[in-house]
C-alpha atoms as a PDB file:
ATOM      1  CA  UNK A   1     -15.407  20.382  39.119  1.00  0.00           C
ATOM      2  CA  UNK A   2     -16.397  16.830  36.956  1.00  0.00           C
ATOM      3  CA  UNK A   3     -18.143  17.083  34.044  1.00  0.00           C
ATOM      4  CA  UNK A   4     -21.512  15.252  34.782  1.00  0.00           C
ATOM      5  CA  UNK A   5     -21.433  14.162  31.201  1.00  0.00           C
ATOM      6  CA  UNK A   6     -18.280  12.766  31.541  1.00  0.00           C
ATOM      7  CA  UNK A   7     -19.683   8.917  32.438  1.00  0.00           C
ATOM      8  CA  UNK A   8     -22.351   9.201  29.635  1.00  0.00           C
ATOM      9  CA  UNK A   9     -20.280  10.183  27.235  1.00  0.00           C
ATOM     10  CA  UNK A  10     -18.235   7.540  27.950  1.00  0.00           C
ATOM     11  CA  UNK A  11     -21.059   5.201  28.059  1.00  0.00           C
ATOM     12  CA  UNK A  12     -21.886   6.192  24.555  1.00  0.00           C
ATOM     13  CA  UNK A  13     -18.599   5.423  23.138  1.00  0.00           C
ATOM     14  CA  UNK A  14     -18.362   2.493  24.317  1.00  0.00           C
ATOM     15  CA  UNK A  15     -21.625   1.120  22.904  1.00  0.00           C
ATOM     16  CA  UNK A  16     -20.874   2.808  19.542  1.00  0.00           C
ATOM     17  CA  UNK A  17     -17.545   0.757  19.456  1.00  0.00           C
ATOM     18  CA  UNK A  18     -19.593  -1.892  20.799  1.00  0.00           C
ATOM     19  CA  UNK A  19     -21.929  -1.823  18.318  1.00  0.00           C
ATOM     20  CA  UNK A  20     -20.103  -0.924  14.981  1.00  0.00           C
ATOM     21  CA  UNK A  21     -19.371  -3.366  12.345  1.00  0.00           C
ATOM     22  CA  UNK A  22     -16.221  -4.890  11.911  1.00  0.00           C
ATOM     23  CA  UNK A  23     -15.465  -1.953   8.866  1.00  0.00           C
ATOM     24  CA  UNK A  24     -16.868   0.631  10.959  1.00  0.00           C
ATOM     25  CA  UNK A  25     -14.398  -0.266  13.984  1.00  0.00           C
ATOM     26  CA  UNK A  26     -11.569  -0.189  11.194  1.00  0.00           C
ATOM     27  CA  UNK A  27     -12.231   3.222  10.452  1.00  0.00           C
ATOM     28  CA  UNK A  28     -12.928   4.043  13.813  1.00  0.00           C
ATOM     29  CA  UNK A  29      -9.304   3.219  14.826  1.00  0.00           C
ATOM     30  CA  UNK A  30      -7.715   5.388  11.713  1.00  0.00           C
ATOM     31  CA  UNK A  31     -10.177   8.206  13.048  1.00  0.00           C
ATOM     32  CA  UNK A  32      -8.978   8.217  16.084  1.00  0.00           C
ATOM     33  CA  UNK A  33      -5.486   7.701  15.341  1.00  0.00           C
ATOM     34  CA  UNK A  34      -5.562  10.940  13.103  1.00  0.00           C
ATOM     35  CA  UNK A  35      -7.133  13.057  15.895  1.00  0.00           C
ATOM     36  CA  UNK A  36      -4.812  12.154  18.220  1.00  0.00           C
ATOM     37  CA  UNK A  37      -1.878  13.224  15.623  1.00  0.00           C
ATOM     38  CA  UNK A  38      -3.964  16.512  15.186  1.00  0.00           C
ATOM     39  CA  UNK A  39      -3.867  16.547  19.362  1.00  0.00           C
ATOM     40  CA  UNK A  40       0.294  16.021  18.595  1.00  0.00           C
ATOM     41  CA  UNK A  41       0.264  18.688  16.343  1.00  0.00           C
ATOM     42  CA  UNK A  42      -1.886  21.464  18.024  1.00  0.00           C
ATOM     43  CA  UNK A  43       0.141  20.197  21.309  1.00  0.00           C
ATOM     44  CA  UNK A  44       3.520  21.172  19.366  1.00  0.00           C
ATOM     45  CA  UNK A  45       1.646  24.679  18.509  1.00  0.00           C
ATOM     46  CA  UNK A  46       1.025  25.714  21.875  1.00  0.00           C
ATOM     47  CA  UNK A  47       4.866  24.351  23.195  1.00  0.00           C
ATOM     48  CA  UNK A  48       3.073  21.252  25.669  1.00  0.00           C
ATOM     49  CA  UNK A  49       6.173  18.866  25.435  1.00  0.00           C
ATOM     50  CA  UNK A  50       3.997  16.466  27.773  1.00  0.00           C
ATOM     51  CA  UNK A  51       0.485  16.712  25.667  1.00  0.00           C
ATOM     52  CA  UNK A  52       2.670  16.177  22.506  1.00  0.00           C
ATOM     53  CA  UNK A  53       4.183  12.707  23.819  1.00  0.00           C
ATOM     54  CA  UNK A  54       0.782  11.410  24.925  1.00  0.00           C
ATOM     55  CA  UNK A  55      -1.248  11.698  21.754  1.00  0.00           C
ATOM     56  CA  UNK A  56       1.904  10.824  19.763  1.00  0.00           C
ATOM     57  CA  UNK A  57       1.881   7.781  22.187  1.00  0.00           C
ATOM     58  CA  UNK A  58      -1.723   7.015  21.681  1.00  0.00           C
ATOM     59  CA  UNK A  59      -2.164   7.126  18.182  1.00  0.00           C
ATOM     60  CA  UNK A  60       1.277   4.878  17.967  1.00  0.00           C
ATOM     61  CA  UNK A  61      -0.704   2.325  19.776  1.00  0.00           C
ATOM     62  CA  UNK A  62      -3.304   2.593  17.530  1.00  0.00           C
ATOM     63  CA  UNK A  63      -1.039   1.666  14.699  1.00  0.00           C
ATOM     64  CA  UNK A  64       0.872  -1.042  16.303  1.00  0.00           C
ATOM     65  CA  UNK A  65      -2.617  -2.482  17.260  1.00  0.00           C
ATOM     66  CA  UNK A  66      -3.790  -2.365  13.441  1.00  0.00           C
ATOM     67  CA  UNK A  67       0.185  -3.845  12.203  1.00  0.00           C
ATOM     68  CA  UNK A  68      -0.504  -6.694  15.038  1.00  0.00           C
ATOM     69  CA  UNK A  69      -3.925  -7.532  13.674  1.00  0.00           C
ATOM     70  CA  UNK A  70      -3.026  -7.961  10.010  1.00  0.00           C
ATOM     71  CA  UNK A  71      -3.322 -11.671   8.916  1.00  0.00           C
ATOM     72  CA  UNK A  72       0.039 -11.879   6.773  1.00  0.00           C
ATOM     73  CA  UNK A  73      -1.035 -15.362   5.457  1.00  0.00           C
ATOM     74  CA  UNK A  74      -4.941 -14.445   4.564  1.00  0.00           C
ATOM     75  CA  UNK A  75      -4.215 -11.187   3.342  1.00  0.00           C
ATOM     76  CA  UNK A  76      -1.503 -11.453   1.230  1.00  0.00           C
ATOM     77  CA  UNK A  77       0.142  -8.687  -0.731  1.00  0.00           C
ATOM     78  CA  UNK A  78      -2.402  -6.274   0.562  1.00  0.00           C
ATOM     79  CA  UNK A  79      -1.520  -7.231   4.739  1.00  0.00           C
ATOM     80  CA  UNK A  80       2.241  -6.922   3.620  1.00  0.00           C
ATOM     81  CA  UNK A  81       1.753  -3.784   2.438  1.00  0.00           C
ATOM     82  CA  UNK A  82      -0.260  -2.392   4.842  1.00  0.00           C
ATOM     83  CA  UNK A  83       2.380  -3.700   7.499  1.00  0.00           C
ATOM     84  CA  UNK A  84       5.355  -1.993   5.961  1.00  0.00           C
ATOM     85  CA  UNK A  85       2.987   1.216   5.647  1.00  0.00           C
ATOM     86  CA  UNK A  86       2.141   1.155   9.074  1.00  0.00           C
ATOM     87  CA  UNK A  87       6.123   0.216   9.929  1.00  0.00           C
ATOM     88  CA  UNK A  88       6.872   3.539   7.982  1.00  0.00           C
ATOM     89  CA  UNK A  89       4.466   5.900  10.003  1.00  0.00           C
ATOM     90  CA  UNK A  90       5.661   4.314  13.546  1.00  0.00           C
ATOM     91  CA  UNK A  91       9.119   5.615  12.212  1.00  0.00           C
ATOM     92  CA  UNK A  92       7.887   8.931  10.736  1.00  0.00           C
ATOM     93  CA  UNK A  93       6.180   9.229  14.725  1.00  0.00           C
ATOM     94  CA  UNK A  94       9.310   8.848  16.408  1.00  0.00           C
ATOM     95  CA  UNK A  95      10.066  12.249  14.372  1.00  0.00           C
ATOM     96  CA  UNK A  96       7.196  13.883  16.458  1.00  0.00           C
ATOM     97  CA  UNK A  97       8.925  13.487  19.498  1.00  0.00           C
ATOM     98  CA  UNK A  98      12.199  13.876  18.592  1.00  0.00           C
ATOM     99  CA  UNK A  99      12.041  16.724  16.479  1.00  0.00           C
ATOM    100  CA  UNK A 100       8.849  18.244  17.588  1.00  0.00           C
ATOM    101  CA  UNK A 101       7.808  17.771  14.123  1.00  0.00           C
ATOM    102  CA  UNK A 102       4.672  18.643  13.128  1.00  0.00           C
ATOM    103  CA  UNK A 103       5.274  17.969   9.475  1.00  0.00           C
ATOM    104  CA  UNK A 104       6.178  14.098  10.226  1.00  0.00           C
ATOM    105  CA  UNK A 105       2.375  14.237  12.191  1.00  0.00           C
ATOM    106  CA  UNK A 106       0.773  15.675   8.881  1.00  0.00           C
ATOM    107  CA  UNK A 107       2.758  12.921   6.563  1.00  0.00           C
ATOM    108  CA  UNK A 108       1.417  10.515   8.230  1.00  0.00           C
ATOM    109  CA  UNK A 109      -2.193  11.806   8.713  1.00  0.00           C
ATOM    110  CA  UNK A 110      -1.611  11.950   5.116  1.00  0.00           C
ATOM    111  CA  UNK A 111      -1.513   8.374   5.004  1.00  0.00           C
ATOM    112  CA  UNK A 112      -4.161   7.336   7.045  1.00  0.00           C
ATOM    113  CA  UNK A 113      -6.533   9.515   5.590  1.00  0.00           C
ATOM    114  CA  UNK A 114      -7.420   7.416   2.275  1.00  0.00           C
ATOM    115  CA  UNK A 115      -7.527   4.149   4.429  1.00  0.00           C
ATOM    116  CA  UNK A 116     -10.223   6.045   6.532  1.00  0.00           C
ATOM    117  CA  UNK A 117     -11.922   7.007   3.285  1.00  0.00           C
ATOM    118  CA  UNK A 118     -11.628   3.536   1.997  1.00  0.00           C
ATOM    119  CA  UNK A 119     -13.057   1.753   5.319  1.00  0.00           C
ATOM    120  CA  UNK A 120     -16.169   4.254   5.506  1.00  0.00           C
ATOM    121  CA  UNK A 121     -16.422   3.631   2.056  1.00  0.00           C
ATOM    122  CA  UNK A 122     -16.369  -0.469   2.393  1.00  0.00           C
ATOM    123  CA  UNK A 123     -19.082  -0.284   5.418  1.00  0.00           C
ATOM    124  CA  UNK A 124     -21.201   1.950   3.045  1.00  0.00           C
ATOM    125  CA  UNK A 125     -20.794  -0.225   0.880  1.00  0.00           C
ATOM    126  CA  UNK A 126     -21.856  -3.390   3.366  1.00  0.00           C
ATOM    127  CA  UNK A 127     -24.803  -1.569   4.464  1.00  0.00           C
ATOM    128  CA  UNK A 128     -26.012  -0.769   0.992  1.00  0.00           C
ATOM    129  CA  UNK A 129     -26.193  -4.452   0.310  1.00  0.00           C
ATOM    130  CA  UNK A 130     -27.415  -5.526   3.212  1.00  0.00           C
ATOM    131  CA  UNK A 131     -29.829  -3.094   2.944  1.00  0.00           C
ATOM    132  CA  UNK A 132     -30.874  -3.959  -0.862  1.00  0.00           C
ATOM    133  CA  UNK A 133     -31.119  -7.776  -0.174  1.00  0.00           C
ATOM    134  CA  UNK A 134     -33.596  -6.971   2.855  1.00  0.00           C
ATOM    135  CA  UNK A 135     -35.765  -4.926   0.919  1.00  0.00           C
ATOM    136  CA  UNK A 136     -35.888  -7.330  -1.839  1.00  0.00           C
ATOM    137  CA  UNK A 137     -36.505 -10.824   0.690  1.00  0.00           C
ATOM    138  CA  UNK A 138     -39.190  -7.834   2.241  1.00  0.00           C
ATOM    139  CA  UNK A 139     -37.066  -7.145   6.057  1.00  0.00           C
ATOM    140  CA  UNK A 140     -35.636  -4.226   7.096  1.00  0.00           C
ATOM    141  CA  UNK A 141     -32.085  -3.241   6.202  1.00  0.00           C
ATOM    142  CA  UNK A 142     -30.057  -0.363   6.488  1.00  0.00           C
ATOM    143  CA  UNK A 143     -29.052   2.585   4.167  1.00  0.00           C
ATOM    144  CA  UNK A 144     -28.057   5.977   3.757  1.00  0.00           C
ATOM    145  CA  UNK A 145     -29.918   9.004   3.797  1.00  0.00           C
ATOM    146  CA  UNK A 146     -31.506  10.988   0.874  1.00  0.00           C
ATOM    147  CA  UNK A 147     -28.352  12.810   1.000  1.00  0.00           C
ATOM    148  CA  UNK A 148     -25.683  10.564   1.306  1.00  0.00           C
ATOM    149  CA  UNK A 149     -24.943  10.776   5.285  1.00  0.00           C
ATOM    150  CA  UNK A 150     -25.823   8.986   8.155  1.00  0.00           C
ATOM    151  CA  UNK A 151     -26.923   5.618   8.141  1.00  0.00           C
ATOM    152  CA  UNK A 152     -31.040   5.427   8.742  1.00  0.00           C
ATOM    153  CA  UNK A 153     -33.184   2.315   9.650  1.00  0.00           C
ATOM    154  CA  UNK A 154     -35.567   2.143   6.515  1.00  0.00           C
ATOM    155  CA  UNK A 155     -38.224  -0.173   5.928  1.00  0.00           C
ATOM    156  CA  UNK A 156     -38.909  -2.450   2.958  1.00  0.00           C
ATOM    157  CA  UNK A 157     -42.026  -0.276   2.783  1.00  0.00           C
ATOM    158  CA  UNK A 158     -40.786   3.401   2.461  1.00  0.00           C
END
């Protein structure tokens, strides 16, 4: 039997991607990346050789997708970095598979957590702005809620 919220669902995702800020796609990617090693890991609880290998797989593309998007010459120190950090985790993922290691899954959640965390943070961040210097020139602008959550559509008039 098919879900019948299967396409919607679907459809959803793909305009949130669609219409997420650069930042917010950043984080996205990390987001999904770590679910998918929490899908590795709760794959390697339950024995599922074949579930293990496919998130492994997926959030290894993930990572090779940020690593090939890095611009080395614009970004500097911080791209180099970040590309011998992500080299490090694709290495620490082979250990998933070939070790069925679920410790090597929660190092490197470990270190895509805080670049998460730092990407929400940035895209707060944007929106507060863009949200102060709307209210100020009297459009509408983004910002967080009264407590700190979910972005809400404000007016310069609230």
């Amino acid at each position: 039997m098919s879900n019948p919220y299967g396409a919607s669902a679907q459809t959803y995702r793909i305009q949130s991607v669609m219409t997420a800020s650069a930042a917010q796609r950043v984080a996205m990617l990390y987001d999904r990346a770590i679910t998918w090693l929490q899908e590795a890991k709760a794959a390697i609880a339950r024995g599922d050789v074949k579930a293990r290998h496919d998130a492994n797989n997926h959030a290894g593309e993930i990572i090779i997708h940020l690593q090939a998007t890095l611009d080395l010459e614009k970004g500097g120190e911080i791209a180099a970095n970040l590309s011998r950090l992500y080299r490090f985790m694709l290495n620490r993922m082979i250990q998933i598979d070939l070790r069925n290691d679920a410790n090597a899954a929660d190092e490197v959640i470990g270190l895509l957590r805080p670049l998460s965390e730092a990407w929400h943070a940035l895209d707060a961040q944007i929106v507060a702005e863009a949200g102060a210097s709307g209210r100020a020139s009297g459009q509408q602008g983004y910002g967080q809620n009264a407590a700190g959550g979910a972005y809400s559509r404000v007016s310069a008039t609230a």
